[in-house]
N, C-alpha and C. Protein backbone atom coordinates (compact mmCIF):
# COMPACT_ATOMS: atom_id res chain seq x y z
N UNK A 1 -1.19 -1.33 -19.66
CA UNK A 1 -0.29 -2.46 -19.83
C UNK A 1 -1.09 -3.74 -19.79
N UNK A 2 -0.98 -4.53 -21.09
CA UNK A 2 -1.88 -6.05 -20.90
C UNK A 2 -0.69 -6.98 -20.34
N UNK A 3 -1.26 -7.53 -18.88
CA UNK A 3 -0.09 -8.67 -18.56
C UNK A 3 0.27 -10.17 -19.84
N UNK A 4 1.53 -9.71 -19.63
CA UNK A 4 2.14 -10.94 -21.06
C UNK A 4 2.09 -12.17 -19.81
N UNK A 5 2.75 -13.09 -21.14
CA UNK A 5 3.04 -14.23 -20.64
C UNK A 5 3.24 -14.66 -19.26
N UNK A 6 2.78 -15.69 -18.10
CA UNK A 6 3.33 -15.84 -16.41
C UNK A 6 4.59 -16.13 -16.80
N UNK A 7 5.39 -17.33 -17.71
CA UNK A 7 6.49 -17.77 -17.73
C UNK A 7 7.58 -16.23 -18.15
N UNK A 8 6.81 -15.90 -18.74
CA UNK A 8 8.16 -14.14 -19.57
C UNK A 8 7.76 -13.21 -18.09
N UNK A 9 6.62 -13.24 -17.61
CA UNK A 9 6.70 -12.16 -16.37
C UNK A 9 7.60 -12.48 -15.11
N UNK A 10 7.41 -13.97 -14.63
CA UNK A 10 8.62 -14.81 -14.32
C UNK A 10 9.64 -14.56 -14.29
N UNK A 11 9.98 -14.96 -15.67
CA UNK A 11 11.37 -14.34 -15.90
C UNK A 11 11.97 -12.31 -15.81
N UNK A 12 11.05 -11.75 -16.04
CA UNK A 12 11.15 -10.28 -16.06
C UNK A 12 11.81 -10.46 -13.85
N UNK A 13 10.41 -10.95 -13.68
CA UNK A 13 10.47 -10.85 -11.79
C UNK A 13 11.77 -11.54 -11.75
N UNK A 14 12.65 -12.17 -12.11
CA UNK A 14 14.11 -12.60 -11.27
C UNK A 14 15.04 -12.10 -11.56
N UNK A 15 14.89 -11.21 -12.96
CA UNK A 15 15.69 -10.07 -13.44
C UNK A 15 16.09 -8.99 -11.95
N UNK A 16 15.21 -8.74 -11.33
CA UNK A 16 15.03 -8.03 -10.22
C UNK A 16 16.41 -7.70 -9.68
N UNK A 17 16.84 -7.09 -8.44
CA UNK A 17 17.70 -7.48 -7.51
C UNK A 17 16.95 -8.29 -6.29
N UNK A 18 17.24 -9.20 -6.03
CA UNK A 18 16.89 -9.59 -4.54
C UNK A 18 16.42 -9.51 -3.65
N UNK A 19 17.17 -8.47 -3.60
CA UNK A 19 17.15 -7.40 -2.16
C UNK A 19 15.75 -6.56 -2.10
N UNK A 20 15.49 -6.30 -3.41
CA UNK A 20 14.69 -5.31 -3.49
C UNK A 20 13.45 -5.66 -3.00
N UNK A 21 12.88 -6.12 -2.19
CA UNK A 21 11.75 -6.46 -1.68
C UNK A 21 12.40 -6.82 -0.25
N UNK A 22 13.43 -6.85 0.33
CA UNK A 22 14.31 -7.66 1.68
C UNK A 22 14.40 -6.11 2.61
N UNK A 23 14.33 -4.63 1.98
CA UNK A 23 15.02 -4.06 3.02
C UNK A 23 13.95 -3.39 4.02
N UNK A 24 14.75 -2.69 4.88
CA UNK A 24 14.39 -2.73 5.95
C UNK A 24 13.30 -1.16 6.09
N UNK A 25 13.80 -0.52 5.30
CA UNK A 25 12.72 0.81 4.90
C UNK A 25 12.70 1.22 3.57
N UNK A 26 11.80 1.78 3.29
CA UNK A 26 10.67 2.25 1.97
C UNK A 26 10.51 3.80 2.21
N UNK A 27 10.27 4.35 1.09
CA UNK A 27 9.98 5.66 0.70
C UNK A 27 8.76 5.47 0.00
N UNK A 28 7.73 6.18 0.69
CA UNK A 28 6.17 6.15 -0.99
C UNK A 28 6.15 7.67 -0.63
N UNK A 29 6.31 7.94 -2.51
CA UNK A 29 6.25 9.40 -3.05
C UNK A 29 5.22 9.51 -3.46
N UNK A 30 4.29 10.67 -3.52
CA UNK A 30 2.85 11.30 -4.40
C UNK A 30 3.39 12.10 -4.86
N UNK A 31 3.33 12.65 -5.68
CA UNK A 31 3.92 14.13 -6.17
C UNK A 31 2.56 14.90 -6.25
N UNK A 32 2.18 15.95 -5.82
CA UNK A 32 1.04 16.77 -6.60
C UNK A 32 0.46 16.60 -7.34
N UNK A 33 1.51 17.19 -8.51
CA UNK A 33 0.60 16.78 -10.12
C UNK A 33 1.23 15.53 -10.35
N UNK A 34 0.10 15.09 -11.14
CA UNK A 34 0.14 13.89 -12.36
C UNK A 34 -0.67 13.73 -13.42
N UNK A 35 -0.22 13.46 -14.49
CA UNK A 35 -1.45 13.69 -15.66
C UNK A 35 -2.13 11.90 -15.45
N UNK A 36 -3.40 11.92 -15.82
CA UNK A 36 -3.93 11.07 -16.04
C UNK A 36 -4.52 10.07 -14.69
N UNK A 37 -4.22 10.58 -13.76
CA UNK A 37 -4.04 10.00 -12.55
C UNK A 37 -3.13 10.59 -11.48
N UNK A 38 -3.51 9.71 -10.07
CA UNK A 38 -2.82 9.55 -9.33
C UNK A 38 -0.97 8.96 -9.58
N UNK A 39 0.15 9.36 -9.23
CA UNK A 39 1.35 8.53 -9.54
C UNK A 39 1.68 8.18 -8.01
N UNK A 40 2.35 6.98 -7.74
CA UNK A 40 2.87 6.67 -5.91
C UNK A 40 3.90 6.21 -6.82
N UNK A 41 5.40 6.50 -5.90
CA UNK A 41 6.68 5.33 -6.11
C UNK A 41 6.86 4.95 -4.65
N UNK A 42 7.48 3.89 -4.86
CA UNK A 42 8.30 3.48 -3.67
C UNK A 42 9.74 2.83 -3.76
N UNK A 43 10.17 3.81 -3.15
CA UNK A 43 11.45 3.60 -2.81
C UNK A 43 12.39 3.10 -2.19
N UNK A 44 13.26 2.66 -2.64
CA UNK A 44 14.21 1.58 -1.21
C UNK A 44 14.93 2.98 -0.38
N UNK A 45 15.74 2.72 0.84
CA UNK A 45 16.46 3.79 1.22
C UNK A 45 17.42 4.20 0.47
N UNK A 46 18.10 3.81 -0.17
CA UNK A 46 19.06 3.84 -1.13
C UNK A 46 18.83 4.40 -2.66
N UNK A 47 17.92 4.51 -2.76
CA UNK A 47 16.90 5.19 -3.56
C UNK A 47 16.41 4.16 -5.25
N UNK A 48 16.62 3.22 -4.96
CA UNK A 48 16.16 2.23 -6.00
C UNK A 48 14.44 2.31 -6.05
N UNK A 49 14.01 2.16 -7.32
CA UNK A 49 12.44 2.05 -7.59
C UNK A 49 12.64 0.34 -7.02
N UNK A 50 11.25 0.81 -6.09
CA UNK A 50 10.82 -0.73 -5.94
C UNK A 50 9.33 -1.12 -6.61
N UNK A 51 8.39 -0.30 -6.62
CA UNK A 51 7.02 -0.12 -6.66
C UNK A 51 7.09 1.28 -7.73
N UNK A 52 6.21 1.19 -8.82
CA UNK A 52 5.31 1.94 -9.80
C UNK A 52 3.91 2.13 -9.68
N UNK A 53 3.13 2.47 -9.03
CA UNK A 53 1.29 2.41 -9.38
C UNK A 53 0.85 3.68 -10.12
N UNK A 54 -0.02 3.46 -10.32
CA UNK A 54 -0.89 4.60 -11.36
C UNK A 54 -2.28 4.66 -10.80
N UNK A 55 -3.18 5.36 -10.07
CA UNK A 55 -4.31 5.30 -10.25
C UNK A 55 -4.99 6.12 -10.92
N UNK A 56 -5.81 5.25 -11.71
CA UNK A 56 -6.40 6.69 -12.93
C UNK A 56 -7.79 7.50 -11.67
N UNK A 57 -8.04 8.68 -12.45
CA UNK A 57 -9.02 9.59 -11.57
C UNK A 57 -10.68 8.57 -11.44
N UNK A 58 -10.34 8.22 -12.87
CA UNK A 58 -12.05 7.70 -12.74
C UNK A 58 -11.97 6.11 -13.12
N UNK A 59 -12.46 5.43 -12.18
CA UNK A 59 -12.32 3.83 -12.37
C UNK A 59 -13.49 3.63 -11.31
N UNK A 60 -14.36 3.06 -12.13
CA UNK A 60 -15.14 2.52 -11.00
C UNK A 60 -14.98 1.57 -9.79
N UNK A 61 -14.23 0.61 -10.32
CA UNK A 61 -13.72 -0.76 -9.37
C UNK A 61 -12.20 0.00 -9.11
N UNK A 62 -11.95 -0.41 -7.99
CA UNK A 62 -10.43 -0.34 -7.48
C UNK A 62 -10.11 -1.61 -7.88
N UNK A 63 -8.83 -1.45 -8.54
CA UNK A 63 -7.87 -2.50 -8.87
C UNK A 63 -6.73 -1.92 -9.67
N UNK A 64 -6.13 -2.01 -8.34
CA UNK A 64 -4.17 -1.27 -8.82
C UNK A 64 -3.01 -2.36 -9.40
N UNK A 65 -2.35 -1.81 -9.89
CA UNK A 65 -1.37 -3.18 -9.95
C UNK A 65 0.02 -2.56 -9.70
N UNK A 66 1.00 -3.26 -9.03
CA UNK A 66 2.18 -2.47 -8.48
C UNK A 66 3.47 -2.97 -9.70
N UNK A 67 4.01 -2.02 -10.35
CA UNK A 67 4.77 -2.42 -11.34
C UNK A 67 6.23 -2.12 -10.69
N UNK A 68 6.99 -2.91 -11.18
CA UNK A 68 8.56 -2.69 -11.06
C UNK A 68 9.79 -2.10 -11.22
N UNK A 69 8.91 -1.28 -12.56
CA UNK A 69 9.27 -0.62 -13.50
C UNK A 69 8.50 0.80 -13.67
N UNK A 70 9.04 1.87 -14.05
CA UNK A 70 7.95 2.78 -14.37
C UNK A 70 7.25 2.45 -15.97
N UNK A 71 8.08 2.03 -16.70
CA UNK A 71 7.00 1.27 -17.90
C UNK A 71 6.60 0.68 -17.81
N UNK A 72 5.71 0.13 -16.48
CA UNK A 72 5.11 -0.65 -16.70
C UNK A 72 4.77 -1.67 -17.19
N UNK A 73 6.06 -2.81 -17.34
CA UNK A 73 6.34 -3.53 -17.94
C UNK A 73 6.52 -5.01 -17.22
N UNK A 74 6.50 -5.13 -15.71
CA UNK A 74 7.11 -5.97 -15.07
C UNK A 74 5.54 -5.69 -13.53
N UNK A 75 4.70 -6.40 -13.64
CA UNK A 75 3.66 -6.73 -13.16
C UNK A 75 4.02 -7.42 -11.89
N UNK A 76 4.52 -6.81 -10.16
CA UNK A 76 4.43 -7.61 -9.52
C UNK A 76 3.30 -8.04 -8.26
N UNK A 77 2.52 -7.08 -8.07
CA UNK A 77 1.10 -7.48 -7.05
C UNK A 77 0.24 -6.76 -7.52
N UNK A 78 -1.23 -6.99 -7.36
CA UNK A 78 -2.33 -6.13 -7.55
C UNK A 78 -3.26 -6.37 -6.25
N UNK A 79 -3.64 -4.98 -6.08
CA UNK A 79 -4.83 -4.73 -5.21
C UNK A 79 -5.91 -4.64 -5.54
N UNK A 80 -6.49 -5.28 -5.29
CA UNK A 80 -8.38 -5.64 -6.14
C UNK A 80 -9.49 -5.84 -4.44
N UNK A 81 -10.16 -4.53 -4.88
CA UNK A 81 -11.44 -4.57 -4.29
C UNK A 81 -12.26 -5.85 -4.29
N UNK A 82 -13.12 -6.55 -3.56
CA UNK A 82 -13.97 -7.69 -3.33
C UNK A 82 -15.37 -7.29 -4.06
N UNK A 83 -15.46 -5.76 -3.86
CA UNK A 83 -17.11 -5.40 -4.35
C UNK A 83 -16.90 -4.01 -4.98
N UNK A 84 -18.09 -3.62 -5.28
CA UNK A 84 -17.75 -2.24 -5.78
C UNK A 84 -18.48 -1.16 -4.23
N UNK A 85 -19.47 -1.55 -3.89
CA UNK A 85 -19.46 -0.67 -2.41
C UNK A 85 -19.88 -2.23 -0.97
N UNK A 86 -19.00 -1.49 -0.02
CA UNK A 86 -19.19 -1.99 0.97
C UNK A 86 -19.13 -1.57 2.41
N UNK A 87 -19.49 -1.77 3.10
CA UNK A 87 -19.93 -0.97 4.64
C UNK A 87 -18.05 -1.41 5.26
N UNK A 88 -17.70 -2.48 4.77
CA UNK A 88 -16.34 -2.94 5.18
C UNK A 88 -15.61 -3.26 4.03
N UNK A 89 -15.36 -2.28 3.27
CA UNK A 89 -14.35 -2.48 2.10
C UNK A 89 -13.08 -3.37 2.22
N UNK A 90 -12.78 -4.54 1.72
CA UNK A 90 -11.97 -5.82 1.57
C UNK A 90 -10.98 -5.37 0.08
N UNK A 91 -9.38 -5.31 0.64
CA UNK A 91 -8.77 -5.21 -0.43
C UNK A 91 -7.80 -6.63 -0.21
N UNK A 92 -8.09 -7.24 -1.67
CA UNK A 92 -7.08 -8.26 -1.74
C UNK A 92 -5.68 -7.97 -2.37
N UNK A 93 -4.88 -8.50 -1.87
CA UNK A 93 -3.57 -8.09 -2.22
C UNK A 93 -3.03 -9.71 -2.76
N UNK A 94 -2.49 -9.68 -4.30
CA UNK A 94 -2.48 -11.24 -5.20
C UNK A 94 -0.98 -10.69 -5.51
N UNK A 95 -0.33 -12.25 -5.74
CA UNK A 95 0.99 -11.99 -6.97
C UNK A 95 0.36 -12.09 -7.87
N UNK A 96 1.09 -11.05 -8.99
CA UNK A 96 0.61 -11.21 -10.35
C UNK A 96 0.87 -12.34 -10.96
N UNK A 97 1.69 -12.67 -10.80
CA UNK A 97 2.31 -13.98 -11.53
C UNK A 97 1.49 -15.53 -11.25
N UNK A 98 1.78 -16.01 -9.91
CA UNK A 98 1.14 -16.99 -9.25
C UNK A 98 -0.23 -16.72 -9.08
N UNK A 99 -0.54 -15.37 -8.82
CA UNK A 99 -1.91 -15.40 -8.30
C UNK A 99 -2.62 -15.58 -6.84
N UNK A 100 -1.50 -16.27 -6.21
CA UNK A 100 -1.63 -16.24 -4.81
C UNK A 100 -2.23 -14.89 -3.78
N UNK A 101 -2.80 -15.20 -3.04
CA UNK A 101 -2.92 -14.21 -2.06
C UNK A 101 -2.68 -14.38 -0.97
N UNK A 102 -1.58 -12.98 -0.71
CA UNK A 102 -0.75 -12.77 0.18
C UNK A 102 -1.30 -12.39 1.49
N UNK A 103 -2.53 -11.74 1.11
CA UNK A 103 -3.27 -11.53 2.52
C UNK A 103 -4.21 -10.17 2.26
N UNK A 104 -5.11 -9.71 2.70
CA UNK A 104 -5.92 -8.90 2.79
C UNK A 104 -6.28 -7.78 3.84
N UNK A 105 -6.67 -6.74 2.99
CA UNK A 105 -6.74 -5.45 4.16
C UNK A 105 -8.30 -4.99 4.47
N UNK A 106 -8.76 -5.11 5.84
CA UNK A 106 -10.49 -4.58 5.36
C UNK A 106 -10.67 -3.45 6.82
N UNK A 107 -11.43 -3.13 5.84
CA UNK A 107 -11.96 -1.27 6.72
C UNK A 107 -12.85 -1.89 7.73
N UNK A 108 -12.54 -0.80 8.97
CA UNK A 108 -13.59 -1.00 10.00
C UNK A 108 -14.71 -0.52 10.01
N UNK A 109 -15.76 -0.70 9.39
CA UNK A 109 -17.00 0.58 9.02
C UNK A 109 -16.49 1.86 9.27
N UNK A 110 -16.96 2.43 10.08
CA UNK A 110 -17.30 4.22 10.19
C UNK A 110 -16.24 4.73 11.25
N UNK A 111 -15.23 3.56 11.35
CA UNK A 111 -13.84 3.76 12.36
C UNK A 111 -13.08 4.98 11.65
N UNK A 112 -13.40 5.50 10.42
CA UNK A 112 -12.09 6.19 9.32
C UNK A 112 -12.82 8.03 9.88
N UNK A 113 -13.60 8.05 10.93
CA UNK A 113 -14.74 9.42 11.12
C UNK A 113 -13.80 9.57 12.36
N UNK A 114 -12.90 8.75 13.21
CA UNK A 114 -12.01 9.05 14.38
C UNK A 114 -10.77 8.85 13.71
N UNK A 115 -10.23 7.87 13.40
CA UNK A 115 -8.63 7.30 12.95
C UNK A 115 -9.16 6.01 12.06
N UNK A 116 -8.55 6.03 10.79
CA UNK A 116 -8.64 4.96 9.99
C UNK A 116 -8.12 3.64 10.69
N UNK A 117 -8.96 2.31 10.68
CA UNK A 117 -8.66 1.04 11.03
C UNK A 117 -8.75 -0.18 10.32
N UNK A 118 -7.72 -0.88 9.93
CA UNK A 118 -8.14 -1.81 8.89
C UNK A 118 -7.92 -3.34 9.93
N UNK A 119 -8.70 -4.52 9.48
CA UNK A 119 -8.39 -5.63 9.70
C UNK A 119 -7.16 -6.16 8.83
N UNK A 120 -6.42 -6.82 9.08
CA UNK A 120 -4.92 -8.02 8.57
C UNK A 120 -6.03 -9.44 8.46
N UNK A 121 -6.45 -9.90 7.28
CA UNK A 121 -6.69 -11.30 6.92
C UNK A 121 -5.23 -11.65 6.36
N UNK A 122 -5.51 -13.01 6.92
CA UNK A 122 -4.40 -14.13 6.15
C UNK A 122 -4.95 -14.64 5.00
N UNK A 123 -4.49 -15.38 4.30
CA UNK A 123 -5.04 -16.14 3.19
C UNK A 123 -5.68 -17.11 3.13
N UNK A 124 -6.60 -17.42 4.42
CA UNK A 124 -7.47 -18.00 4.63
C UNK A 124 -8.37 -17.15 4.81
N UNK A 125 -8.61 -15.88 5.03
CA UNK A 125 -9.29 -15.01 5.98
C UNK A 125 -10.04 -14.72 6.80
N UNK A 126 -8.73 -15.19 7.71
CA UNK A 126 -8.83 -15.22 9.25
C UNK A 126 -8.01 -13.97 9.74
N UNK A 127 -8.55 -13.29 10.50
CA UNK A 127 -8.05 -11.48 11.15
C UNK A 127 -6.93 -12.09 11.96
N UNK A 128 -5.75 -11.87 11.32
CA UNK A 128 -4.00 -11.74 12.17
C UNK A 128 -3.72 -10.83 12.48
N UNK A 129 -4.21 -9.86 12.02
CA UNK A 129 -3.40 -8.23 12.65
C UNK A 129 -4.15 -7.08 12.40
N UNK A 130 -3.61 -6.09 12.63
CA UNK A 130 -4.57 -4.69 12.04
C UNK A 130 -3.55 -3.92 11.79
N UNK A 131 -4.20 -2.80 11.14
CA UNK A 131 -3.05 -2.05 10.74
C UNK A 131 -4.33 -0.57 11.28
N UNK A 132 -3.56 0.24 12.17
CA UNK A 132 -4.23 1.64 12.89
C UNK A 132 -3.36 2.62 12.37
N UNK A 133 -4.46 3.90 12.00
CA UNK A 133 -3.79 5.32 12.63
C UNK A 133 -3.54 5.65 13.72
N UNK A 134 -2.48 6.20 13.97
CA UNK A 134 -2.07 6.54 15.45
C UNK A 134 -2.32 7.71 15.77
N UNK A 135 -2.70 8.76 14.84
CA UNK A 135 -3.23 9.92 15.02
C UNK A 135 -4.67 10.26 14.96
N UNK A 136 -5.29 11.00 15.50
CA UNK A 136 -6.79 11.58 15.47
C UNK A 136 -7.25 11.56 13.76
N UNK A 137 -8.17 11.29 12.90
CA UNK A 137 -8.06 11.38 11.59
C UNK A 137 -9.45 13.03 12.03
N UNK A 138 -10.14 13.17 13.06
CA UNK A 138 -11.22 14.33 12.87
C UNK A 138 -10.01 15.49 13.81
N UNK A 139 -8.67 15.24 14.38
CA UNK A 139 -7.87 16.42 13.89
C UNK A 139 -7.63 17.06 13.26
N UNK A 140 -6.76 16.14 12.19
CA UNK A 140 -6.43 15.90 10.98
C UNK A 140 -7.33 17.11 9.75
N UNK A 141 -8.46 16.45 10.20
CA UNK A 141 -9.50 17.19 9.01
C UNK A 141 -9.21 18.62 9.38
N UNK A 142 -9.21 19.59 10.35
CA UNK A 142 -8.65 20.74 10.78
C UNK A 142 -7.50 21.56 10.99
N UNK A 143 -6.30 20.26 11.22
CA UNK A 143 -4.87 20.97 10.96
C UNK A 143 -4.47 20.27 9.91
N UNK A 144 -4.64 20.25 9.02
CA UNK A 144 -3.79 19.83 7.69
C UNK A 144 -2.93 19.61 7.37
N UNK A 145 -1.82 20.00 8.36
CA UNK A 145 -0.32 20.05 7.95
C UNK A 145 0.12 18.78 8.91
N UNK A 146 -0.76 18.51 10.04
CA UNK A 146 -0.46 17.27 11.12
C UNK A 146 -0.40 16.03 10.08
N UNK A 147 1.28 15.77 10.45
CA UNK A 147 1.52 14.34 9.91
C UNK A 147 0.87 12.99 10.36
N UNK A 148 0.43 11.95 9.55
CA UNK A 148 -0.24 10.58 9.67
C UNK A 148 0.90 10.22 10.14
N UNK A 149 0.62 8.95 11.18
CA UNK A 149 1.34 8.06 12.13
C UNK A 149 0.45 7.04 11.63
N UNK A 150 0.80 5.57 11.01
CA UNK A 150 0.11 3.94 11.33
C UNK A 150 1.32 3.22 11.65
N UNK A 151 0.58 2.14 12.14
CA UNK A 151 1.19 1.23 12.61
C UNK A 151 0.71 0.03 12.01
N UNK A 152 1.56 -1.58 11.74
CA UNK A 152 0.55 -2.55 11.25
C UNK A 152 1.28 -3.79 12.36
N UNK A 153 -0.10 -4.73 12.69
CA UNK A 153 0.63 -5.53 13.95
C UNK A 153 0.03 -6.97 13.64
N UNK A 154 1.09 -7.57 13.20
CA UNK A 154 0.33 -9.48 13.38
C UNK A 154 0.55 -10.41 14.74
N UNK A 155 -0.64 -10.48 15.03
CA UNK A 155 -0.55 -11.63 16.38
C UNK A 155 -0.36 -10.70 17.71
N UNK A 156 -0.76 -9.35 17.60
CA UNK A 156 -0.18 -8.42 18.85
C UNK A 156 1.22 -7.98 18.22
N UNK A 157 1.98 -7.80 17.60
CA UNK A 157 3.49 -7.76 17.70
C UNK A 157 3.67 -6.59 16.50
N UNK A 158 4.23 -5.63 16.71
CA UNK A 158 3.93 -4.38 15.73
C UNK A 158 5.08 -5.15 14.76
N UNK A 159 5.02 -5.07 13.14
CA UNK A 159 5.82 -5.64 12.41
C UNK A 159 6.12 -4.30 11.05
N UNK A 160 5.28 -3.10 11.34
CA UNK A 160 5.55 -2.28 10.15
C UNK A 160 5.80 -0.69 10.98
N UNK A 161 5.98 0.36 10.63
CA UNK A 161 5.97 1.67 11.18
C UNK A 161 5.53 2.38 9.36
N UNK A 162 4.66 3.25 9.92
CA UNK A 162 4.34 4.48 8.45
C UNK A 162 4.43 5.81 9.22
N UNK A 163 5.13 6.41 8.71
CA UNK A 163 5.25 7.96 9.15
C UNK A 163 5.33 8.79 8.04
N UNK A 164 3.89 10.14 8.05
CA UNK A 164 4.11 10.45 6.75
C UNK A 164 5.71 12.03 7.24
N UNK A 165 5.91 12.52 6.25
CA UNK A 165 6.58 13.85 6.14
C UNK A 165 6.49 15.12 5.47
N UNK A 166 6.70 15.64 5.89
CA UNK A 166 6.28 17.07 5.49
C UNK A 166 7.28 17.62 4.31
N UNK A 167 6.30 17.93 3.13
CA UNK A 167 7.00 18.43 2.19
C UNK A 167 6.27 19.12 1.56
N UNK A 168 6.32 20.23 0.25
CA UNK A 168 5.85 20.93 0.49
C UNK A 168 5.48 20.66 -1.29
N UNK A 169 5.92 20.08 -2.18
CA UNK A 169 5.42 20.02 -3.15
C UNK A 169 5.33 18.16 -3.75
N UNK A 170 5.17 17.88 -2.35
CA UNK A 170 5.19 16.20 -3.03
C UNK A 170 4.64 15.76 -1.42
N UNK A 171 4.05 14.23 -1.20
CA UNK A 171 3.54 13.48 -0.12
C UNK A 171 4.86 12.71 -0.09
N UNK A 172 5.18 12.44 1.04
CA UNK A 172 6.07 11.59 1.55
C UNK A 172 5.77 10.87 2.82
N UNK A 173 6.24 9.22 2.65
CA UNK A 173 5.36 8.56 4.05
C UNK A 173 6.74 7.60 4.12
N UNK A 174 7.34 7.43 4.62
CA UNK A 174 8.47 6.42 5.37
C UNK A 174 7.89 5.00 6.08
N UNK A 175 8.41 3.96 5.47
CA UNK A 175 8.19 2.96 5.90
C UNK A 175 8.93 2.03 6.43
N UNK A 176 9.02 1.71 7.91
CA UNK A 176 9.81 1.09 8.61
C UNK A 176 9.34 -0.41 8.75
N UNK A 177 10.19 -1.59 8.31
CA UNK A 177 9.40 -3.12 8.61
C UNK A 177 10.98 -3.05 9.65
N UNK A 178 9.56 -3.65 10.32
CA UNK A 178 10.68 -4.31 11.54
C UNK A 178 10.87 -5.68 12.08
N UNK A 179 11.92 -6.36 12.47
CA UNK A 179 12.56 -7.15 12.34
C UNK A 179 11.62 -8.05 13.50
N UNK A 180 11.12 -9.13 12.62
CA UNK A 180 9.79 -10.19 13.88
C UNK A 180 9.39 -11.58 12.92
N UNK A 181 8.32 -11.38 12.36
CA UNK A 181 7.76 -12.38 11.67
C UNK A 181 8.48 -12.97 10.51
N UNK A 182 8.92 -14.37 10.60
CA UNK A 182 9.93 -14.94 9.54
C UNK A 182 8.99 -15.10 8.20
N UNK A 183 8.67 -15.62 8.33
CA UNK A 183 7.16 -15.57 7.35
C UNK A 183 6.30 -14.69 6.31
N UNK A 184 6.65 -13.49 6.83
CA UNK A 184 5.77 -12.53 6.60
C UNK A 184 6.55 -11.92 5.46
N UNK A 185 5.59 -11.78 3.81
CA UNK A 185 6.23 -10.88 2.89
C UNK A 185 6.23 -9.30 3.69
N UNK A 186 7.66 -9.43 3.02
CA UNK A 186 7.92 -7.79 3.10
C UNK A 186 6.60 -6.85 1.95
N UNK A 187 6.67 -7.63 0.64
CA UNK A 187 5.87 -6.46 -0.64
C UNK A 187 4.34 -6.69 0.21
N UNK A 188 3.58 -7.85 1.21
CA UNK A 188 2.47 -7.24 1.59
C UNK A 188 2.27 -6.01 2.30
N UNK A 189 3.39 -6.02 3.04
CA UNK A 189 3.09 -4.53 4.29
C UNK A 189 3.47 -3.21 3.26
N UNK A 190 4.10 -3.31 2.27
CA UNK A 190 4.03 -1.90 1.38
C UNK A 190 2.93 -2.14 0.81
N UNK A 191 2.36 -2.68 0.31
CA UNK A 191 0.86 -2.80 -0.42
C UNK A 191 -0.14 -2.44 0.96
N UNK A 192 0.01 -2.68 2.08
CA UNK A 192 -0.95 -2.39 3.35
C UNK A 192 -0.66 -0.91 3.02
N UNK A 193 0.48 -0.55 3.21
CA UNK A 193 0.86 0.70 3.57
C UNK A 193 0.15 1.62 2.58
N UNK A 194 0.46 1.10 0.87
CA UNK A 194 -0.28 2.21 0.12
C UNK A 194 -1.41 2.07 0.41
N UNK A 195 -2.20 1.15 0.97
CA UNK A 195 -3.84 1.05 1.04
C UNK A 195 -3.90 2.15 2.26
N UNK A 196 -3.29 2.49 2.98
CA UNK A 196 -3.25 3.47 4.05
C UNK A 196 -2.99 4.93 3.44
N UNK A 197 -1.86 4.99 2.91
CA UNK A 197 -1.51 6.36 2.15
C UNK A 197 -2.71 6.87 0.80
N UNK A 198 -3.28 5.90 0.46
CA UNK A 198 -4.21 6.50 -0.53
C UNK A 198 -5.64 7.04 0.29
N UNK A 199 -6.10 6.07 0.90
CA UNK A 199 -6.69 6.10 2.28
C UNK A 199 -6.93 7.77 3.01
N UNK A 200 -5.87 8.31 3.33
CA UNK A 200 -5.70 9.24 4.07
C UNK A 200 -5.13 10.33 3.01
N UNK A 201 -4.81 10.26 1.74
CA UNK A 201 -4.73 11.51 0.68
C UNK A 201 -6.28 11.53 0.13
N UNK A 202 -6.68 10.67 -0.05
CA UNK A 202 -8.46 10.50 -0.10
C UNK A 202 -8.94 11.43 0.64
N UNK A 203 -8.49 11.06 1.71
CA UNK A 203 -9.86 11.74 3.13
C UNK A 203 -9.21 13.57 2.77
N UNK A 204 -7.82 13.70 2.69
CA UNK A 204 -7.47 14.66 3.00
C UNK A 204 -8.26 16.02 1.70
N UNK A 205 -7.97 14.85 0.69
CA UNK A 205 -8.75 15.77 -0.66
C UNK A 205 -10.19 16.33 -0.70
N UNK A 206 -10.76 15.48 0.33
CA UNK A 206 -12.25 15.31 0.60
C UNK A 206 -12.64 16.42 1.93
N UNK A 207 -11.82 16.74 2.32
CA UNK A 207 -11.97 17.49 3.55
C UNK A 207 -12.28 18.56 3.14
């Protein structure tokens, strides 16, 4: 998909419902197969598409873009790597439209060999929060079926819940935002969250 026009993408983004970025839990689906790539949706509880990504198998640079649509037609954040390798991998999270950045996710070096740990930059980037596994990740590598637990917290104050679920022909991870920071986009902590869920289907493929 080549992004069109900001003013026509604009307009595509208020087409939207509202809400759809306001509620209070999320569904991100993997399914098994996918041709051409990785597929994630995310889902409202109610079962509305909120989020489309695609990651193809072979891309050198990470850089996702979260669509609105499954045609890929309606461009609303992208996740773009800072480098192509780094000891502390930095993912920026931008509106497509504005361009702004909403805030950033970065790895703790060699923290992902116990439980994956990311730093919370603001858009200055300055460290507001982190976002942790709550489970052992060198368990993990041995019982396979043990569900991922994260958590993501700005200023001390937990503001997200990820719990994955057990299914048996698809990934499923539940996402709880909880009610704290007035401020705070809701679409960054699902963009944290897939940086977590790809994160830990990574490690799991790799095991």
């Amino acid at each position: 998909m080549r992004p069109g026009h900001p003013a026509n993408l604009a307009l595509a983004r208020d087409s939207l419902p509202p809400d759809l970025y306001q509620q209070p839990a999320y569904l991100i689906v993997r399914p098994f197969w996918s041709l051409l790539g990785r597929v994630y949706r995310v889902y409202t509880a109610d079962g509305r598409l909120a989020f489309f990504v695609r990651h193809p198998f072979f891309r050198i640079r990470e850089q996702l873009i979260l669509f609105a649509d499954e045609e890929e037609t309606i461009p609303v954040l992208q996740i773009r790597n800072r480098s192509l390798i780094s000891f502390n991998m930095c993912h920026d999270v931008l509106d497509v439209v504005t361009g702004v950045r909403l805030g950033s996710v970065r790895t703790r070096g060699l923290s992902w060999m116990w439980r994956d740990t990311w730093d919370i930059l603001d858009s200055d980037d300055r460290v507001c929060g982190l976002m942790r596994e709550d489970t052992l990740s060198l368990v993990r590598r041995f019982v396979r079926f043990w569900p991922g637990r994260h958590h993501v917290e700005i200023g001390g104050e937990p503001v997200a819940l990820l719990t994955q679920r057990f299914q048996i022909f698809r990934r499923t991870f539940a996402l709880q935002i909880l009610p704290g920071l007035q401020n705070l986009d809701p679409r960054f902590l699902i963009a944290c969250s897939l940086v977590a869920v790809m994160a830990d289907l990574r490690r799991e493929s790799n095991a």
